[in-house]
PDB file of N, CA and C in Angstrom:
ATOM      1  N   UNK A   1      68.843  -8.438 228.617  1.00  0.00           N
ATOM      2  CA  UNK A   1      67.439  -8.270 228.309  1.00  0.00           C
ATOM      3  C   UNK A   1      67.240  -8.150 226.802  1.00  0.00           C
ATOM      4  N   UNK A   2      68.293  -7.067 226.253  1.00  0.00           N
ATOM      5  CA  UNK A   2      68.171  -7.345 224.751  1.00  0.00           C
ATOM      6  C   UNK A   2      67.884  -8.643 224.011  1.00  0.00           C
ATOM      7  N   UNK A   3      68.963  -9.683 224.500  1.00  0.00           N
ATOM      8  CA  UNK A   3      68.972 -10.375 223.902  1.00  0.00           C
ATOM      9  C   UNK A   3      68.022 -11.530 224.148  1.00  0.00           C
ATOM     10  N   UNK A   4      67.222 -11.609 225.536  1.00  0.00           N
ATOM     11  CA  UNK A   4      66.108 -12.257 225.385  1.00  0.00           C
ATOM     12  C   UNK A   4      64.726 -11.646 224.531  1.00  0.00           C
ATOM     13  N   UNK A   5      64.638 -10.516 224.393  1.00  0.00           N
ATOM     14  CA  UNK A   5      63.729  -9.663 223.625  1.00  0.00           C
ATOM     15  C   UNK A   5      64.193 -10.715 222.236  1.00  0.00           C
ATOM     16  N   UNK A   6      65.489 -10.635 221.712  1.00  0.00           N
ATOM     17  CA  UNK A   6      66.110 -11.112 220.321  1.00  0.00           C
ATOM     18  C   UNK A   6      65.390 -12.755 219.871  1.00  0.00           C
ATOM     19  N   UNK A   7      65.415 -13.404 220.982  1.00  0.00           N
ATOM     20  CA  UNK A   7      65.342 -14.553 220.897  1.00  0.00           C
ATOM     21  C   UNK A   7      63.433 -15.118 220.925  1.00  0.00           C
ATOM     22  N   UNK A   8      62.452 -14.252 221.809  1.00  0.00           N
ATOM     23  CA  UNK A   8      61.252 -14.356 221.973  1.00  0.00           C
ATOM     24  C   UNK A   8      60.471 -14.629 220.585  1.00  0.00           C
ATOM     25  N   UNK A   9      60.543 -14.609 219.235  1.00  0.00           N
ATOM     26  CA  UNK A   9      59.718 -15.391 218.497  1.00  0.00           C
ATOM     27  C   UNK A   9      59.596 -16.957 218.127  1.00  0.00           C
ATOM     28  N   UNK A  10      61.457 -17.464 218.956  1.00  0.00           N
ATOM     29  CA  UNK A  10      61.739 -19.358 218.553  1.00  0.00           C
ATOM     30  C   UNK A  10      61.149 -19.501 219.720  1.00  0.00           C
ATOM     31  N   UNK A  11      61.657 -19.101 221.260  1.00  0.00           N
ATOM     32  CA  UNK A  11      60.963 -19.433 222.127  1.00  0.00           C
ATOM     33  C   UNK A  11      59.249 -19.256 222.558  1.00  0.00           C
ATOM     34  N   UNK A  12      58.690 -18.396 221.905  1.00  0.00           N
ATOM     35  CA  UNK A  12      57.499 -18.428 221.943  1.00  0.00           C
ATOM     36  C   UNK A  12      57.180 -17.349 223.655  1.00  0.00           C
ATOM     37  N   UNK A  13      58.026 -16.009 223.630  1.00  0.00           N
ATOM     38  CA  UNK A  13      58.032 -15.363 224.278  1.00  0.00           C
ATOM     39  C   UNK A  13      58.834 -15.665 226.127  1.00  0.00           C
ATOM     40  N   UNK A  14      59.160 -17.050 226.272  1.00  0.00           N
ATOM     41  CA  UNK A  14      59.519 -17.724 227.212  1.00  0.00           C
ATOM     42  C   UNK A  14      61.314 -17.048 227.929  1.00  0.00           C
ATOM     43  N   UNK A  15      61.823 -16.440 226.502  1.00  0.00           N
ATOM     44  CA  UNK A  15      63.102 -15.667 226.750  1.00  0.00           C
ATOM     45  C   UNK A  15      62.548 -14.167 227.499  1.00  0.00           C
ATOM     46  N   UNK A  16      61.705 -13.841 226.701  1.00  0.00           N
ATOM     47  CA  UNK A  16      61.607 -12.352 227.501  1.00  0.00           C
ATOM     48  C   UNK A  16      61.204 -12.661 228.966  1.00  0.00           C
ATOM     49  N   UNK A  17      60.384 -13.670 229.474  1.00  0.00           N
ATOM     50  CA  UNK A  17      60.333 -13.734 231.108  1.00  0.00           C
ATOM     51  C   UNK A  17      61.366 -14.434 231.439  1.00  0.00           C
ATOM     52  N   UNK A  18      62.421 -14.783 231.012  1.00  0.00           N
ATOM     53  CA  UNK A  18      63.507 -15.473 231.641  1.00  0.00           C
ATOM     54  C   UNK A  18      64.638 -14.247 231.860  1.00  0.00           C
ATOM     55  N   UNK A  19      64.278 -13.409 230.554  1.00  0.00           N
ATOM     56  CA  UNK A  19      65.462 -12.179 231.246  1.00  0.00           C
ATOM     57  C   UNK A  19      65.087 -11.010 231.687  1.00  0.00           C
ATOM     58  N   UNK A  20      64.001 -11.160 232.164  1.00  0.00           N
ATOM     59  CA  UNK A  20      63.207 -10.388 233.287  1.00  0.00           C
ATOM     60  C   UNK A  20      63.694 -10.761 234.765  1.00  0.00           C
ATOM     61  N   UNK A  21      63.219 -12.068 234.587  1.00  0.00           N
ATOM     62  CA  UNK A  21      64.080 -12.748 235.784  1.00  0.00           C
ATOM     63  C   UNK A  21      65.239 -12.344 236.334  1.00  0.00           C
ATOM     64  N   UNK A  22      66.183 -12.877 234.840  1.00  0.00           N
ATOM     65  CA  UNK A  22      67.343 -12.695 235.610  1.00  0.00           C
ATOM     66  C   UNK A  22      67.970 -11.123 235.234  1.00  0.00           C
ATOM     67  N   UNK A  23      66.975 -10.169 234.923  1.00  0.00           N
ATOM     68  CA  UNK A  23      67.553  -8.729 235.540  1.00  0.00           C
ATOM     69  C   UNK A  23      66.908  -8.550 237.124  1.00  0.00           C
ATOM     70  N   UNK A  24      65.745  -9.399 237.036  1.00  0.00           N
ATOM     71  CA  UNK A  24      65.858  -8.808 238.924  1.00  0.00           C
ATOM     72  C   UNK A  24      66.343  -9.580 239.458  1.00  0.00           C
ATOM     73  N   UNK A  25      67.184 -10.772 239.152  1.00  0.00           N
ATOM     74  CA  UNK A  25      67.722 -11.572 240.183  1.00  0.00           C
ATOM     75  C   UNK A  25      69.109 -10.780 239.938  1.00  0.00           C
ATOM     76  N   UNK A  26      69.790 -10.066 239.174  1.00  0.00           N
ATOM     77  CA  UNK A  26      70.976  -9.157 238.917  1.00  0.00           C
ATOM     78  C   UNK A  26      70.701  -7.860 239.991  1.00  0.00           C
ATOM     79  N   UNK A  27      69.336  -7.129 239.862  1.00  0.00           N
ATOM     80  CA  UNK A  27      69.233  -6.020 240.369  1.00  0.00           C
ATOM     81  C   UNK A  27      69.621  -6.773 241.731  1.00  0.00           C
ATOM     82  N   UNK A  28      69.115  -7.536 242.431  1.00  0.00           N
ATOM     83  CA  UNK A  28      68.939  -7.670 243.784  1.00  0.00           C
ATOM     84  C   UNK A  28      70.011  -8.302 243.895  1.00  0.00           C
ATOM     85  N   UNK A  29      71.346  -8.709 243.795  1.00  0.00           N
ATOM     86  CA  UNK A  29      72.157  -9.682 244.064  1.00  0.00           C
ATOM     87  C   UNK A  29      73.323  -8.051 243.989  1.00  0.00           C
ATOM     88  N   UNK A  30      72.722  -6.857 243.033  1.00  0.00           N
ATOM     89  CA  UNK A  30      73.698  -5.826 242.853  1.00  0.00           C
ATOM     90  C   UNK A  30      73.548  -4.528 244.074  1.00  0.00           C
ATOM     91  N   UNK A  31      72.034  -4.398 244.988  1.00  0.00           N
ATOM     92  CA  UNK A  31      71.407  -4.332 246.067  1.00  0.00           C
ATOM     93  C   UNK A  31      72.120  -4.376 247.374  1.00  0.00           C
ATOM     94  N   UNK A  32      72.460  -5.807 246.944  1.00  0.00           N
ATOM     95  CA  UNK A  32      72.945  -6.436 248.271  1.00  0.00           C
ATOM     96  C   UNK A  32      74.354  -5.986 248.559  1.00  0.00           C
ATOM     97  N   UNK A  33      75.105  -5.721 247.199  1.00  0.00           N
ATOM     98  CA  UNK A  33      76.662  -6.028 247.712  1.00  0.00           C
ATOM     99  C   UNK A  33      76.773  -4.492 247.592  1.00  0.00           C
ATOM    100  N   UNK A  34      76.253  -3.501 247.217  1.00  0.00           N
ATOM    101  CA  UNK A  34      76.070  -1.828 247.388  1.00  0.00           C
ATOM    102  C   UNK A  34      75.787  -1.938 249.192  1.00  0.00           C
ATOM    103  N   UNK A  35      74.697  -2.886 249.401  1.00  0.00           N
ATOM    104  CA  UNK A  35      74.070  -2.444 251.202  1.00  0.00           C
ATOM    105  C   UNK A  35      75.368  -2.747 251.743  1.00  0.00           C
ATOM    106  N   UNK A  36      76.078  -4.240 251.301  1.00  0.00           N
ATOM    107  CA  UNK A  36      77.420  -4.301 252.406  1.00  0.00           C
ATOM    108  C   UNK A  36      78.411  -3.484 252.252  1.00  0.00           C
ATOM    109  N   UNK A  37      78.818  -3.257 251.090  1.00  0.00           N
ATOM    110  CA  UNK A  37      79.652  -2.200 250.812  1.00  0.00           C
ATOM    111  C   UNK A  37      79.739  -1.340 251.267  1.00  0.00           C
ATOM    112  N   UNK A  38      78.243  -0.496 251.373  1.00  0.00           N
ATOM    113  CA  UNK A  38      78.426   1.109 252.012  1.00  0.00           C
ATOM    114  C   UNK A  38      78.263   0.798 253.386  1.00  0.00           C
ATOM    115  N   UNK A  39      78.139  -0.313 254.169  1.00  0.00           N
ATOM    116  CA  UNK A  39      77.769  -1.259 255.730  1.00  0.00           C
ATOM    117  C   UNK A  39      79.436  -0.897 256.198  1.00  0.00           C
ATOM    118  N   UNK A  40      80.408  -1.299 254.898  1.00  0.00           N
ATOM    119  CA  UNK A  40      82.367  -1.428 255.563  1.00  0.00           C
ATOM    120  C   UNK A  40      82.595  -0.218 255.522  1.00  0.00           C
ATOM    121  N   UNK A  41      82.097   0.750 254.207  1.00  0.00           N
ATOM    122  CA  UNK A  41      82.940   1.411 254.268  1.00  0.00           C
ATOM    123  C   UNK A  41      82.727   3.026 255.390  1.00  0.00           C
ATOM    124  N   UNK A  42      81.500   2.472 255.952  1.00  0.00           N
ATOM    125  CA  UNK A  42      81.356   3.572 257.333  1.00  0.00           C
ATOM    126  C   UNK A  42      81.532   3.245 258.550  1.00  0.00           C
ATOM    127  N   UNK A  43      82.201   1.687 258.409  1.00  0.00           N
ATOM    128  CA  UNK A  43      82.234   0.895 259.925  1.00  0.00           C
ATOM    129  C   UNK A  43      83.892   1.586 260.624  1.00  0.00           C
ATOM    130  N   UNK A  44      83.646   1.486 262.010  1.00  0.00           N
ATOM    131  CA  UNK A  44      84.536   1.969 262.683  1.00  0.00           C
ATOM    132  C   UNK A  44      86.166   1.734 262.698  1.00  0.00           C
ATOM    133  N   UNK A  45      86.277   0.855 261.754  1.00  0.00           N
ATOM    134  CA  UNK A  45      87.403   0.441 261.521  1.00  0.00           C
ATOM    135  C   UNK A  45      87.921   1.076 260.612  1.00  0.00           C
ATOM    136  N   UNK A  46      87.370   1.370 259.295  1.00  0.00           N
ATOM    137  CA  UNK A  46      87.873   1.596 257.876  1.00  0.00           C
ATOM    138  C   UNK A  46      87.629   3.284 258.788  1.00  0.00           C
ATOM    139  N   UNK A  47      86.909   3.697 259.478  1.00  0.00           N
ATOM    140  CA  UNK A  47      87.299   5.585 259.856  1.00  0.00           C
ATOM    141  C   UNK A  47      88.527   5.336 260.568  1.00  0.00           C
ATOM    142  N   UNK A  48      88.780   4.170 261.488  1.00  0.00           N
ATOM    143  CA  UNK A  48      89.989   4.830 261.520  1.00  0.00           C
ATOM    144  C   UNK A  48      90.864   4.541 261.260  1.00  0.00           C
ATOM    145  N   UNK A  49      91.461   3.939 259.954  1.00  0.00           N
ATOM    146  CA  UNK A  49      92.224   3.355 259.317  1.00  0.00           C
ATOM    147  C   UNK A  49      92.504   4.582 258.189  1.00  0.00           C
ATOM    148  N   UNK A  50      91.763   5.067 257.778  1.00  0.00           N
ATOM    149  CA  UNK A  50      91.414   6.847 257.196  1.00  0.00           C
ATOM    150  C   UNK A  50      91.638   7.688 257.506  1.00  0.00           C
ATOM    151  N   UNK A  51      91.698   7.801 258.962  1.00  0.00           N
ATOM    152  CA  UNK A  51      92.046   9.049 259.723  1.00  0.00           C
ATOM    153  C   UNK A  51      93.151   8.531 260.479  1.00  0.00           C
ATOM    154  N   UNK A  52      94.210   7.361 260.625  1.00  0.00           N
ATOM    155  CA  UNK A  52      95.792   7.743 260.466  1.00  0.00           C
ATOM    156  C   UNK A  52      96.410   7.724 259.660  1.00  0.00           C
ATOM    157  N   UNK A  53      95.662   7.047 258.038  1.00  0.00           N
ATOM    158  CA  UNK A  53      95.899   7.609 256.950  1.00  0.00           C
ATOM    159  C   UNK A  53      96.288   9.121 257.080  1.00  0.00           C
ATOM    160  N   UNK A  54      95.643   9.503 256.917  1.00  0.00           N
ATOM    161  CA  UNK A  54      95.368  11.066 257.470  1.00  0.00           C
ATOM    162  C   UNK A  54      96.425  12.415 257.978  1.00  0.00           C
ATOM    163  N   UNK A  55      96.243  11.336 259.002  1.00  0.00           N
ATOM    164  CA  UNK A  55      97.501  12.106 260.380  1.00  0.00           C
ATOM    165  C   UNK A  55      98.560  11.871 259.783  1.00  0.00           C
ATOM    166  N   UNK A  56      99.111  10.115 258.879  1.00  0.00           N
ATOM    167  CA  UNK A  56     100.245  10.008 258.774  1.00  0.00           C
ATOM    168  C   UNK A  56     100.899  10.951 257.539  1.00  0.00           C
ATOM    169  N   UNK A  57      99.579  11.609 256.698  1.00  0.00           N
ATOM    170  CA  UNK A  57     100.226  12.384 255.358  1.00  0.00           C
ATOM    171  C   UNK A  57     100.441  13.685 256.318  1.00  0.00           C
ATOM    172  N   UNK A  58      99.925  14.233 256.890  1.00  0.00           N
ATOM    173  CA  UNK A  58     100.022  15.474 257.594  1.00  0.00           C
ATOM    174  C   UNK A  58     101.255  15.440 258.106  1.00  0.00           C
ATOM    175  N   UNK A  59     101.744  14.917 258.752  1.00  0.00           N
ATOM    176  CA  UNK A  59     102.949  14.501 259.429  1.00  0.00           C
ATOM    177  C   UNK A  59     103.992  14.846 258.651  1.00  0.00           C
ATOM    178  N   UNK A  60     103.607  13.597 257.705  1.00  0.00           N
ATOM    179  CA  UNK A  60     104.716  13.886 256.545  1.00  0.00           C
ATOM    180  C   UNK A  60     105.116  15.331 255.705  1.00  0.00           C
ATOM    181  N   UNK A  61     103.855  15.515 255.580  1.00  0.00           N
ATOM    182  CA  UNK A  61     103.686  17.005 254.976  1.00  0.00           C
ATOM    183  C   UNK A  61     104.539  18.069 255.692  1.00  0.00           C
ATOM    184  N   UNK A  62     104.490  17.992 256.957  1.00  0.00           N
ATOM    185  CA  UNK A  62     104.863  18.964 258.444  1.00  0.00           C
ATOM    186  C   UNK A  62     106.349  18.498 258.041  1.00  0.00           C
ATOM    187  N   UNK A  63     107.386  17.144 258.247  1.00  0.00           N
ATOM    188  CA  UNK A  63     108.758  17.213 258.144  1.00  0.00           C
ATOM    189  C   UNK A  63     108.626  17.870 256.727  1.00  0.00           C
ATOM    190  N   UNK A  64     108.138  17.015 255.616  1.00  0.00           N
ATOM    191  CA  UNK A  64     108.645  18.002 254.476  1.00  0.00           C
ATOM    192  C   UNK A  64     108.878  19.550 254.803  1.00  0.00           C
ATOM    193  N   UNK A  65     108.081  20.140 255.143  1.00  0.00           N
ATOM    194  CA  UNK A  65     107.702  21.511 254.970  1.00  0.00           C
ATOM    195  C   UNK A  65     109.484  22.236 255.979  1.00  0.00           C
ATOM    196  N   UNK A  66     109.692  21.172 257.223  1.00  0.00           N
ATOM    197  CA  UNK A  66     110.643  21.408 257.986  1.00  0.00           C
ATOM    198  C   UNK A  66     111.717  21.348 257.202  1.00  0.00           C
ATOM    199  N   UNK A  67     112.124  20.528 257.238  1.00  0.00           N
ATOM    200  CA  UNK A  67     113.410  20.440 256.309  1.00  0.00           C
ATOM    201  C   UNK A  67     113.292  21.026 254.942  1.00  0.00           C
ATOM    202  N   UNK A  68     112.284  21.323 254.410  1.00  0.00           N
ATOM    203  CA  UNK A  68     112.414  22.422 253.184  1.00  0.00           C
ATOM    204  C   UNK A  68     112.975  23.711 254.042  1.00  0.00           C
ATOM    205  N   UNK A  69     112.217  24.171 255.465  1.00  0.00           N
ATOM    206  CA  UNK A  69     112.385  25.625 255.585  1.00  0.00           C
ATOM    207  C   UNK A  69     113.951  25.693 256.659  1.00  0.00           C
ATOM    208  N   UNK A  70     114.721  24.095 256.909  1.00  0.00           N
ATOM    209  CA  UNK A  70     115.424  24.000 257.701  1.00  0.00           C
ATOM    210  C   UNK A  70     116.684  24.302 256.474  1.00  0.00           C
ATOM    211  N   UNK A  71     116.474  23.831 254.850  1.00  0.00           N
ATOM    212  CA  UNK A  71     117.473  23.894 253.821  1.00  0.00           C
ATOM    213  C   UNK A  71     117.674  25.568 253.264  1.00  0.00           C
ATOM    214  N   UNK A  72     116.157  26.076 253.454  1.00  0.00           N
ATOM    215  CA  UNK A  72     116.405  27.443 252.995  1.00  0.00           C
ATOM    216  C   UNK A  72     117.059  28.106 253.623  1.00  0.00           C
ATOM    217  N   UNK A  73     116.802  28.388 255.127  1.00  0.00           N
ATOM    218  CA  UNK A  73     117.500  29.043 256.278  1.00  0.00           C
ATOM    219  C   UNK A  73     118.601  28.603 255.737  1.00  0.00           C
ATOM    220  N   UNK A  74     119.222  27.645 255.767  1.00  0.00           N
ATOM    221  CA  UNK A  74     121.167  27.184 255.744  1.00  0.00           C
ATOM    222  C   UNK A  74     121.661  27.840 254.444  1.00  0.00           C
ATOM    223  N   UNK A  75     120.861  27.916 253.652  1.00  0.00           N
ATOM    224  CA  UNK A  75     121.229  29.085 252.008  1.00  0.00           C
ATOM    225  C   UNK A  75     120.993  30.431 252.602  1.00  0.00           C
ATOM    226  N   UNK A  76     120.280  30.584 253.353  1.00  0.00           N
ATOM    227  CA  UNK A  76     120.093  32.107 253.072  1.00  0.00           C
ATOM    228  C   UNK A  76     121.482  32.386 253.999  1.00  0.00           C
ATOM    229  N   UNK A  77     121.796  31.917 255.117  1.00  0.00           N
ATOM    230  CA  UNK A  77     122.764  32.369 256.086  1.00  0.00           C
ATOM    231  C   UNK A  77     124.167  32.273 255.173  1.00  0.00           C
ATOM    232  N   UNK A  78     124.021  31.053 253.737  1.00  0.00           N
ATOM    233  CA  UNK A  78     125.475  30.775 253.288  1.00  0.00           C
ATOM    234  C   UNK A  78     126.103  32.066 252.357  1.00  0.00           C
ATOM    235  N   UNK A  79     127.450  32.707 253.054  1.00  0.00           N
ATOM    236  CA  UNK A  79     128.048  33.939 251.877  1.00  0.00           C
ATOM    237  C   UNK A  79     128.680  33.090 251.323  1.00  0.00           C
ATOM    238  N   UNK A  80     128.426  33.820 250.018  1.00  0.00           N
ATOM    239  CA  UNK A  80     129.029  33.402 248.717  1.00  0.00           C
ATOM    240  C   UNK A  80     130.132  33.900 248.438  1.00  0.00           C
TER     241      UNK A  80
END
């Protein structure tokens, strides 16, 4: 838009409605792919593709946590 503002005294004001234009043909083309966007990213697939995301860090988290408390036990029982 600046730069049609820049240009409006050679063109005889013809730039400033051309980048009027094409900021609302930008706004609405930027509209659209926000509506599909936030359309995937609440569709039933991507939840549950998220939520065994999910389960699968928990999981992981749970052996870690095991075998951390399965290594301590084997130190604490070891005499030195």
């Amino acid at each position: 838009m600046g730069a049609s503002a820049g240009l409006a005294p050679e063109t005889l004001g013809l730039s400033v409605v051309a980048g009027i234009g094409a900021s609302f043909i930008y706004n609405m083309g930027t509209d659209a792919v926000a509506s599909v966007s936030k359309k995937a990213v609440h569709s039933k697939e991507v939840r549950h593709v998220a939520n065994a995301l999910k389960g699968a860090t928990i999981d992981s988290a749970n052996t870690i946590a095991d075998d951390a408390n399965d290594v301590a036990h084997w130190f604490k029982h070891l005499h030195w």
